[in-house]
Protein backbone atom coordinates (compact mmCIF):
# COMPACT_ATOMS: atom_id res chain seq x y z
CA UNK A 1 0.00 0.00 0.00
CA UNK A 2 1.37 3.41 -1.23
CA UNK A 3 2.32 5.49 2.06
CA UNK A 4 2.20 9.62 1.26
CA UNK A 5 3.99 11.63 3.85
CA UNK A 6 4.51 15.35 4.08
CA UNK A 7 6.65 17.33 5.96
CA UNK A 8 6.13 20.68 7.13
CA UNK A 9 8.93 22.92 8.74
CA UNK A 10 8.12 25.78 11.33
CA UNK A 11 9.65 28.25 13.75
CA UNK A 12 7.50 29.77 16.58
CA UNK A 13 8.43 32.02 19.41
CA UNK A 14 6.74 33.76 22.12
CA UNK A 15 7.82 36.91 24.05
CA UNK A 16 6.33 38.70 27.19
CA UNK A 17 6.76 40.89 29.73
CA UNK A 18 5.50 39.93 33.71
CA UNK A 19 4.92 41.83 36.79
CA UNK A 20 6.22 39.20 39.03
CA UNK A 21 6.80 39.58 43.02
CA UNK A 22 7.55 43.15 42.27
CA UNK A 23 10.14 42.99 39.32
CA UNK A 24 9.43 42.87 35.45
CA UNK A 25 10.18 39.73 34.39
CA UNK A 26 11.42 38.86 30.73
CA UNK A 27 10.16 35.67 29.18
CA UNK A 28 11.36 34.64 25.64
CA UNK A 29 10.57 30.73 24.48
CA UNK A 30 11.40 30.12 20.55
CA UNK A 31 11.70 26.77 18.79
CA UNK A 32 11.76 24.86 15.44
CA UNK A 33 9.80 22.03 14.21
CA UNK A 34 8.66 19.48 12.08
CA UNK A 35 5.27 18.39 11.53
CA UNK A 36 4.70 15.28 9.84
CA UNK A 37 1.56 14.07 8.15
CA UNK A 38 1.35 10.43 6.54
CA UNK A 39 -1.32 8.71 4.81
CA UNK A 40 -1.71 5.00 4.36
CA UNK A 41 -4.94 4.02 2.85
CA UNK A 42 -7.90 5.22 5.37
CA UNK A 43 -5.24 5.69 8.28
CA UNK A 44 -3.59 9.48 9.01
CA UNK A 45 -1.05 10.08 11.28
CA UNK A 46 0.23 13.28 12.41
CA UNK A 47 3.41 13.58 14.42
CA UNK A 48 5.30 16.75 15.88
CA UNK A 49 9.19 16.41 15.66
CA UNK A 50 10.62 18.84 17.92
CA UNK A 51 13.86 20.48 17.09
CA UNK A 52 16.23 22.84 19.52
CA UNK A 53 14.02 24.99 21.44
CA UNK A 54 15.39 27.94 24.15
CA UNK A 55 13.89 29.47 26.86
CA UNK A 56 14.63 32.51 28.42
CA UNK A 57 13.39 33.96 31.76
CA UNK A 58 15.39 37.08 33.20
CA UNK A 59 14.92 40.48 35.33
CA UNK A 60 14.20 43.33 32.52
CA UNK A 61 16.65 45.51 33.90
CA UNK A 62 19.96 42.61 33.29
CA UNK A 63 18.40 41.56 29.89
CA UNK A 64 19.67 41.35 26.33
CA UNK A 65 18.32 44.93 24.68
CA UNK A 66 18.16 43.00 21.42
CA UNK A 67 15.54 40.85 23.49
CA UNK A 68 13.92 43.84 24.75
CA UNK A 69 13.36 44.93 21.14
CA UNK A 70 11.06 42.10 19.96
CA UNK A 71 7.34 42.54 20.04
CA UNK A 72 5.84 41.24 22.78
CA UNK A 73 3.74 38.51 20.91
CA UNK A 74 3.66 35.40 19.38
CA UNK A 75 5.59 35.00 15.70
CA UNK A 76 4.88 31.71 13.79
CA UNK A 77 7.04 31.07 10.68
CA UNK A 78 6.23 28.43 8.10
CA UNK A 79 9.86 27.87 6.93
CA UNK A 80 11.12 25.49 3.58
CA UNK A 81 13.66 22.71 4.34
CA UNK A 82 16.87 24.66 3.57
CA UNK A 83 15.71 27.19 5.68
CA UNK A 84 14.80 24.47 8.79
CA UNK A 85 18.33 23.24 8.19
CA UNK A 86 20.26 26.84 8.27
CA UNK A 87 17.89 27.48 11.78
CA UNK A 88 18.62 24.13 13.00
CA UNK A 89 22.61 24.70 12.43
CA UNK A 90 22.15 28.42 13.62
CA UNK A 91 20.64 27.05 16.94
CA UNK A 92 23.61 25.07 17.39
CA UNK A 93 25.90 27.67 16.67
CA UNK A 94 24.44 31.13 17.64
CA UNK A 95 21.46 30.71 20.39
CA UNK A 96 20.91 34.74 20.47
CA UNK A 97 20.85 34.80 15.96
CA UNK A 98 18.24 31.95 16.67
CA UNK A 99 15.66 33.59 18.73
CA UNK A 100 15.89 36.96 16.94
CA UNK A 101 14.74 34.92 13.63
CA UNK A 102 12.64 36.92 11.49
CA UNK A 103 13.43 40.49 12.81
């Protein structure tokens, strides 16, 4: 039985500031992945394959200005394969280039 699979890369990350015990808190998660869907006959499968991911949690007054910069939302990237493998060597190589992707 013929088995289709597709593959779809993305990058997400989140950034927020909180009012915690006092003290603004930075909090910066980003991360790259692969979502797989596969057909076989009647049956679909879905799987998440997660790649790096980073999370940062600091006071706002000793954090990365670059950081501070983002917009204080969530970004979601659909990205193609050569651009899944440059982030996935970047994360290994340069943490900070990774979660300013896409500003």
């Amino acid at each position: 039985m013929l088995v289709i699979q597709m593959d779809t890369f993305h990058y997400h990350r989140s950034k927020d500031i909180i009012y915690e015990a006092g003290t603004n808190k930075l909090c910066i998660f980003a991360c790259i992945n692969i979502n797989r869907a596969q057909k076989k006959g009647k049956l679909n499968r879905r799987t998440i394959i997660d790649g790096p991911s980073f999370l940062i949690e600091t006071d706002v007054r000793s954090s990365d200005p670059d950081y501070l910069e983002l917009p204080n939302a969530d970004v979601f990237y659909e990205l193609s394969k050569d651009k899944y493998d440059e982030l996935l060597h970047t994360a290994k190589e340069d943490k900070k280039s990774f979660i300013l992707y896409g500003d």
